[in-house]
Protein backbone atom coordinates (compact mmCIF):
# COMPACT_ATOMS: atom_id res chain seq x y z
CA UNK A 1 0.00 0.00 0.00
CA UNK A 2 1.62 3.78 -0.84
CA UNK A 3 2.06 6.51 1.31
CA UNK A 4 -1.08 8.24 -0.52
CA UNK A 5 -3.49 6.00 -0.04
CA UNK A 6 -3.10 5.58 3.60
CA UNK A 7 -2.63 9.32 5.00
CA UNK A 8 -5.68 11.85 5.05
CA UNK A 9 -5.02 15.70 4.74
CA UNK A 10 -7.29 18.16 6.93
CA UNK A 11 -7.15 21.69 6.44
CA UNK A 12 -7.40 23.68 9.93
CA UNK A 13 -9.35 27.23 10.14
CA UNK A 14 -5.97 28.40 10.80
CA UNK A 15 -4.33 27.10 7.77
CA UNK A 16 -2.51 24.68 8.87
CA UNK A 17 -3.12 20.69 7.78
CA UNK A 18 -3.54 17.65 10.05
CA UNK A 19 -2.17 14.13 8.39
CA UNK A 20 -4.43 11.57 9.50
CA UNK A 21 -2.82 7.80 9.24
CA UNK A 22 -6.22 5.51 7.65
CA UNK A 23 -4.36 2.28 9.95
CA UNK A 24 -4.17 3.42 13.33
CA UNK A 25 -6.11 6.79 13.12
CA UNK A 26 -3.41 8.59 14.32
CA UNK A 27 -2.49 12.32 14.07
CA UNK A 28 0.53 12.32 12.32
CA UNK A 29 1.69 15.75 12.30
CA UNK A 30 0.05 19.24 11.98
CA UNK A 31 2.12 21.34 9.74
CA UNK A 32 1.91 24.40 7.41
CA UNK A 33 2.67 24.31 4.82
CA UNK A 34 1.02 21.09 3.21
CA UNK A 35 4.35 19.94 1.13
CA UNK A 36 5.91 19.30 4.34
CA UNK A 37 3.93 16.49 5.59
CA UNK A 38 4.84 14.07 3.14
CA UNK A 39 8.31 13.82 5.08
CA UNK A 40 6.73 12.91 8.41
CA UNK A 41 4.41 10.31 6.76
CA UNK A 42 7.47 8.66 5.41
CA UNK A 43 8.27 7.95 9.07
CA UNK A 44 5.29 7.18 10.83
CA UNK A 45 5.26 4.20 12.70
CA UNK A 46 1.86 2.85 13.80
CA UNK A 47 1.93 2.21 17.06
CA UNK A 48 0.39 -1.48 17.75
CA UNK A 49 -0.58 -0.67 21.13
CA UNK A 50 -3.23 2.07 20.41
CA UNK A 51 -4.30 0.29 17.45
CA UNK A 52 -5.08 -2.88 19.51
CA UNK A 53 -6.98 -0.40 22.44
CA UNK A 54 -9.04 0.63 19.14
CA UNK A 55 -10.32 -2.80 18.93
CA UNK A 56 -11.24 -3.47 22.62
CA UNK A 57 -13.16 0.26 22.70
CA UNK A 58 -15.38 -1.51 19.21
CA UNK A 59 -16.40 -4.49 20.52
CA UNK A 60 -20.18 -4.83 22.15
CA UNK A 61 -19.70 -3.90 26.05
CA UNK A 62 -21.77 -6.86 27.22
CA UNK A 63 -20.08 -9.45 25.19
CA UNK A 64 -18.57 -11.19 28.37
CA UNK A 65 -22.10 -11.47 30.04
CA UNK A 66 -23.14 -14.09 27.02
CA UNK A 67 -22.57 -17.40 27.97
């Protein structure tokens, strides 16, 4: 998978754009201008631990009351 299809780009009222990694949902950086987030999603890392705290905070809050 490329670096494009996985980040997300959000503009901010101020100007300034969020990159949003689609695997772990993580704020990669916040940076103006634009061009300059490409470096820092070149880097990013997805951190297993928060991904797998994702999962547990999706799954049905009674499932360990069905038998």
């Amino acid at each position: 998978m490329s670096n494009d299809s996985i980040y997300t780009h959000r503009r901010n009222e101020d100007g300034a754009f969020d990159s949003i990694c689609w695997l772990c949902f993580a704020a990669v950086v916040r940076s103006k201008p634009e061009s300059e987030l490409a470096e820092y999603e070149k880097a990013h890392r997805c951190d297993s631990t928060s991904m797998a705290e994702e999962d547990k905070s999706t799954r049905d809050p009674l499932e360990h009351l069905v038998h």
